[in-house]
C-alpha atoms as a PDB file:
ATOM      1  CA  UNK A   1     112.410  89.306 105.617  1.00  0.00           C
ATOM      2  CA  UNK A   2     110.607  86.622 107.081  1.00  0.00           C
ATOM      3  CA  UNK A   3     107.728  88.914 108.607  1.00  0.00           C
ATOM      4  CA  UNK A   4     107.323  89.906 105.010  1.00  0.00           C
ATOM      5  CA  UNK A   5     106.869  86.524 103.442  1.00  0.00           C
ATOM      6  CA  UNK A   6     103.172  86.793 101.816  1.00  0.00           C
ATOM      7  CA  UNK A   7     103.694  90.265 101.367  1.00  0.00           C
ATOM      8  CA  UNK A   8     103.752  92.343  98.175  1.00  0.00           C
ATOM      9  CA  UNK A   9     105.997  95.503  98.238  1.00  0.00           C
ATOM     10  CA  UNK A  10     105.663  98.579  95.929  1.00  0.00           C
ATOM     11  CA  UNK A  11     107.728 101.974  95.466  1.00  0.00           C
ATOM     12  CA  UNK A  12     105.879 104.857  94.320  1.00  0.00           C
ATOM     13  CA  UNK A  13     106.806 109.032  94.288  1.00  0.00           C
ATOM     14  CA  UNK A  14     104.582 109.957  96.680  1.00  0.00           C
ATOM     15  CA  UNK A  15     101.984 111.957  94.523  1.00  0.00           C
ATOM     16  CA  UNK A  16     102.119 108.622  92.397  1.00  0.00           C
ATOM     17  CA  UNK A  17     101.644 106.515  95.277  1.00  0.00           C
ATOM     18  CA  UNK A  18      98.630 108.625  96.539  1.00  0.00           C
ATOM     19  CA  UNK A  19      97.271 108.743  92.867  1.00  0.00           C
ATOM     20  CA  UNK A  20      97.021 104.637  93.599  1.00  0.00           C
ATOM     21  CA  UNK A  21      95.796 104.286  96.311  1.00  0.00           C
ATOM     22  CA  UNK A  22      92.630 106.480  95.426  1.00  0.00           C
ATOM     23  CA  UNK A  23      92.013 104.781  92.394  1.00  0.00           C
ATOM     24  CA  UNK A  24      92.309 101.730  93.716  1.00  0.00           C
ATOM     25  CA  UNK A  25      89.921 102.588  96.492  1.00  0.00           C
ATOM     26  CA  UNK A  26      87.305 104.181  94.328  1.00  0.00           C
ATOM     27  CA  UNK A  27      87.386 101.199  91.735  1.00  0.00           C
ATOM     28  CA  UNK A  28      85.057  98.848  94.644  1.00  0.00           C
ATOM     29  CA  UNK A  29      83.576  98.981  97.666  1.00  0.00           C
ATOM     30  CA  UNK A  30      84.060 100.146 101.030  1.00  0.00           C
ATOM     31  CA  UNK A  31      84.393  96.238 102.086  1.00  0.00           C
ATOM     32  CA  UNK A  32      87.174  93.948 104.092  1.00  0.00           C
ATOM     33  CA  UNK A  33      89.639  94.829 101.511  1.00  0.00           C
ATOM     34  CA  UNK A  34      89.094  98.446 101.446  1.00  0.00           C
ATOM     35  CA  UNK A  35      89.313  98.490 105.311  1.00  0.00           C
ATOM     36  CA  UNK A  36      92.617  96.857 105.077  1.00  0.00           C
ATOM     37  CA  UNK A  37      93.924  99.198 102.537  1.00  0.00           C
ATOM     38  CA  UNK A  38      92.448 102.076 104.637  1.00  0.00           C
ATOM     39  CA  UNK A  39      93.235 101.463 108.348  1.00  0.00           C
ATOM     40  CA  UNK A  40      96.042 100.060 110.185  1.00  0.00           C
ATOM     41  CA  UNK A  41      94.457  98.169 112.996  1.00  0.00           C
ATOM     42  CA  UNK A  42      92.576  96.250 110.574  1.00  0.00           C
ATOM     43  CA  UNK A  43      93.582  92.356 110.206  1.00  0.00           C
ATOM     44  CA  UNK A  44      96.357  91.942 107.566  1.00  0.00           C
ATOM     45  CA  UNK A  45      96.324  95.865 107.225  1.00  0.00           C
ATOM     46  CA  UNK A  46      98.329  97.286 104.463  1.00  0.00           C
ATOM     47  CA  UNK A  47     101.370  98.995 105.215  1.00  0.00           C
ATOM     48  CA  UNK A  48     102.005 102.475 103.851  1.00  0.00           C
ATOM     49  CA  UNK A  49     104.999 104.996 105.007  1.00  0.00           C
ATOM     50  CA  UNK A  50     106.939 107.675 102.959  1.00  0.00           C
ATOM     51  CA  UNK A  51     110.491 107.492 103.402  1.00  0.00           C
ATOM     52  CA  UNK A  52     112.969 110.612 103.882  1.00  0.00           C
ATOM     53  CA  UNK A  53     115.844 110.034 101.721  1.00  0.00           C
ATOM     54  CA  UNK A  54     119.186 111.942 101.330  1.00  0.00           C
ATOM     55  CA  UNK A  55     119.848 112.771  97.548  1.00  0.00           C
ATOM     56  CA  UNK A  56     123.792 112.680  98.825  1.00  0.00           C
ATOM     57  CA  UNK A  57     122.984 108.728  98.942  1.00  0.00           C
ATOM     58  CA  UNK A  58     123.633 109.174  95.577  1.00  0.00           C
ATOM     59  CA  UNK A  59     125.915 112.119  94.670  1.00  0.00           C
ATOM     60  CA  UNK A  60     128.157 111.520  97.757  1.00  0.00           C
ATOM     61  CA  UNK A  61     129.792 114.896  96.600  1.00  0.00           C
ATOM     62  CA  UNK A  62     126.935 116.724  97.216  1.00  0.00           C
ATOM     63  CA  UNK A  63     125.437 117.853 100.454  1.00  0.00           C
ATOM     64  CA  UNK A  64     122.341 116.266 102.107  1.00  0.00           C
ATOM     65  CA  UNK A  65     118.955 117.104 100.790  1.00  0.00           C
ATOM     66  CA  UNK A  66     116.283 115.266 102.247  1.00  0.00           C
ATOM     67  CA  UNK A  67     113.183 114.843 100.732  1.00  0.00           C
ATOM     68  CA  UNK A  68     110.242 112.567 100.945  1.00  0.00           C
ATOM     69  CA  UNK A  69     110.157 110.078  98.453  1.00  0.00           C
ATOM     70  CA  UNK A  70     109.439 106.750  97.986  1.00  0.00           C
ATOM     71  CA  UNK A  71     105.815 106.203  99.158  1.00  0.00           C
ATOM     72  CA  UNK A  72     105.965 102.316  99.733  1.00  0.00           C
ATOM     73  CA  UNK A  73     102.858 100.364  99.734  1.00  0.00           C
ATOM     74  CA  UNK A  74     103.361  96.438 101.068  1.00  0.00           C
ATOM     75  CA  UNK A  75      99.667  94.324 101.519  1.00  0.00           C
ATOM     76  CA  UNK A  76      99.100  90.633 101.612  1.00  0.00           C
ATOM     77  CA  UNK A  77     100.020  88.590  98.063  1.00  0.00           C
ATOM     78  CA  UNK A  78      96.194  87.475  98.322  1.00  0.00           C
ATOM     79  CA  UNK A  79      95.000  90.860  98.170  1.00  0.00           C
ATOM     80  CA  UNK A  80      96.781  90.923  94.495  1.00  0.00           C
ATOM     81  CA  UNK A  81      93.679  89.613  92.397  1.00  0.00           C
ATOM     82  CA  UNK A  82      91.472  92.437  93.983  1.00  0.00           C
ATOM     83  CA  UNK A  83      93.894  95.088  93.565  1.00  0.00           C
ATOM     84  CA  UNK A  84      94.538  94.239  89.612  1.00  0.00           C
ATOM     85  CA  UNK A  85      90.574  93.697  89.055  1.00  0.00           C
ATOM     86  CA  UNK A  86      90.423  97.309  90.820  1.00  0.00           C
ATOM     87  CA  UNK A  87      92.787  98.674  88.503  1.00  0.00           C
ATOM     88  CA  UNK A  88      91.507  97.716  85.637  1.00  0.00           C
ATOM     89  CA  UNK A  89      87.903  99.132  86.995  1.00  0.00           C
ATOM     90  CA  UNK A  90      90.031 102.245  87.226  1.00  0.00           C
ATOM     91  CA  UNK A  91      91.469 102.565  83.489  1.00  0.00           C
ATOM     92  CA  UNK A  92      88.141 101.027  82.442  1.00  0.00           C
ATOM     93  CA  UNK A  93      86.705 104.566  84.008  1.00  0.00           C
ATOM     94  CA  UNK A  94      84.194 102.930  86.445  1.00  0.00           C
ATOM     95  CA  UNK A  95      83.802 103.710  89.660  1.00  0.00           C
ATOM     96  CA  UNK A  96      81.706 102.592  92.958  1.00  0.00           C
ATOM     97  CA  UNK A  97      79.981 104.736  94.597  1.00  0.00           C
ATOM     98  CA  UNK A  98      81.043 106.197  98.450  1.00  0.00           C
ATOM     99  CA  UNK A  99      79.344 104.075 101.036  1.00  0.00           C
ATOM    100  CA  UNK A 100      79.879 103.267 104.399  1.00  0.00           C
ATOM    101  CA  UNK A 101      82.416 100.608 105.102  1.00  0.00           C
ATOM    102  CA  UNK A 102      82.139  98.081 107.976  1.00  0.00           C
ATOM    103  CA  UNK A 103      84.932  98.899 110.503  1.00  0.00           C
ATOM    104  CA  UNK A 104      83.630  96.261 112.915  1.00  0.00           C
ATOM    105  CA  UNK A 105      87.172  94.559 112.461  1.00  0.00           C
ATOM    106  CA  UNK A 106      89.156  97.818 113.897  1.00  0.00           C
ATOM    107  CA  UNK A 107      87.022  98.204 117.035  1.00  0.00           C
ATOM    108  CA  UNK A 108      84.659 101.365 115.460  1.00  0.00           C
END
């Protein structure tokens, strides 16, 4: 838990998850925070993995079913202000147009 400390966690279903992320990366530009959000090598880069999980968790009675589910999305606490203006960009309806994005801080 330590590691985490700064760190903002959030369960999704995956299509809901991926519904998120591309909002919240069309809702600004292609800048530092996008390339965090985008691409793990990048400094402070966000963390995204979809877990396998048993339904039998559950139901113990009932035999294992995995499926994919939850999407989790953890970033840095300061990246919180950004993300909030973005979604409200989003439900607002406005959009930034693609552009390319500086990926100087990943080495490309």
């Amino acid at each position: 838990m330590e590691s985490r400390r700064g760190w903002m966690l959030i369960d999704f279903p995956v299509d809901s998850g991926l519904s998120f992320l591309s909002a919240v990366a069309n809702a600004g530009p292609r800048d530092a925070f996008y390339v965090r959000m985008t691409h793990w090598a990048a400094p402070d880069a966000w963390d995204v993995k979809i877990k396998p999980m048993d339904a039998a968790m559950f139901q113990g009675e009932q035999p294992s079913d995995f499926a994919l589910r939850p999407l989790q999305v953890s970033f840095p606490a300061y990246d919180l202000p950004e993300l909030t203006r973005r979604l409200r960009e989003h439900i607002a309806g406005r959009t930034v147009p693609p552009a390319p994005a500086d990926w100087s801080t990943v080495g490309r």
